[in-house]
Protein backbone atom coordinates (compact mmCIF):
# COMPACT_ATOMS: atom_id res chain seq x y z
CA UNK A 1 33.64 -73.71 -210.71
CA UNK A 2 36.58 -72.14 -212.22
CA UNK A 3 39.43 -70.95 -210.28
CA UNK A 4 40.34 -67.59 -211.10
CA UNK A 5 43.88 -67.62 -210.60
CA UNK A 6 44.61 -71.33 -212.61
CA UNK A 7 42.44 -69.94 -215.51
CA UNK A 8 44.78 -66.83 -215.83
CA UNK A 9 48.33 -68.60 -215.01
CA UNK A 10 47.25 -71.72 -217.78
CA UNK A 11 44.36 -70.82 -220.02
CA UNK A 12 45.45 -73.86 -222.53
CA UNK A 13 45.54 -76.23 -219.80
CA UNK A 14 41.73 -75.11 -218.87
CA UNK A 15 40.79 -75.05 -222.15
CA UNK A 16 42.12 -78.46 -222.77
CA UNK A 17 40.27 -79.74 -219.28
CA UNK A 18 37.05 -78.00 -220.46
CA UNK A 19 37.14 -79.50 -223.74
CA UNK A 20 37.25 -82.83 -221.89
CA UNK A 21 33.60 -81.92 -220.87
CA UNK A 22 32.78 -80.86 -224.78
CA UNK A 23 32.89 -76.89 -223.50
CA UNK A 24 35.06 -74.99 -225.86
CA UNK A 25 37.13 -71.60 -224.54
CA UNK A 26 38.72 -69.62 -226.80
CA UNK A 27 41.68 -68.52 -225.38
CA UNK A 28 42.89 -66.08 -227.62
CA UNK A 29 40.27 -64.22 -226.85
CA UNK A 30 40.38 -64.59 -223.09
CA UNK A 31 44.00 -63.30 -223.44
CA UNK A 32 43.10 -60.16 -225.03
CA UNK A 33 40.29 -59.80 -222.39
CA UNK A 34 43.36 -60.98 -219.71
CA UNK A 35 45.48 -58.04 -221.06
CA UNK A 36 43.03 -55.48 -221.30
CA UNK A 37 41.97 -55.74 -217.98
CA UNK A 38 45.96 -55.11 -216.95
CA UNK A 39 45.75 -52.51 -218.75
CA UNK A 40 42.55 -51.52 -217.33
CA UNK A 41 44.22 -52.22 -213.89
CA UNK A 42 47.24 -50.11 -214.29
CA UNK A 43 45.13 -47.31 -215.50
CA UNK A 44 42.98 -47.26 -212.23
CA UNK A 45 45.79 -47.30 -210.12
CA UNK A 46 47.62 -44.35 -211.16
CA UNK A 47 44.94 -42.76 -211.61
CA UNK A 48 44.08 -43.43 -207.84
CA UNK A 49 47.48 -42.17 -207.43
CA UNK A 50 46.90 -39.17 -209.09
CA UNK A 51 44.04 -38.44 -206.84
CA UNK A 52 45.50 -39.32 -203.33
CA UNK A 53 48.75 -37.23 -204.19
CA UNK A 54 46.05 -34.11 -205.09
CA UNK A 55 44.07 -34.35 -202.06
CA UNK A 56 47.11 -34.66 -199.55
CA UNK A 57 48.05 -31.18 -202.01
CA UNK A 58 45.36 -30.01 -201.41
CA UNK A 59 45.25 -30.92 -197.18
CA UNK A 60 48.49 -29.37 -196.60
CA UNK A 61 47.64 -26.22 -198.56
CA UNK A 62 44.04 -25.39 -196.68
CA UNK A 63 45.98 -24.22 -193.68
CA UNK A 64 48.29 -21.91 -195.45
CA UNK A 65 45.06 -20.64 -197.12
């Protein structure tokens, strides 16, 4: 099994490990995939954001009516 974590710090090295067992990854196109999911990521949490910082709005404004 692959660990998460080594595959994203060292693709190349895994790549070069896995080709050792005549599997071939092509890591340019895991690093796209690696930086579209940051991208992904960042996106999702300020949107999350966006939404907590609305509904405490929206909490402190149901008293006042």
């Amino acid at each position: 099994m692959l660990d998460p974590k080594l595959l994203r710090q060292d693709p190349r090295a895994v790549a070069e490990a896995l080709a050792r067992k005549r599997f071939s990854l092509d890591v340019e196109a895991f690093e796209g995939l690696e930086a579209r999911r940051k991208a992904l990521q960042v996106e999702q949490e300020a949107l999350q954001n966006a939404r907590t910082t609305r509904a405490r709005a929206i909490g402190q404004a149901m008293p006042r009516g």
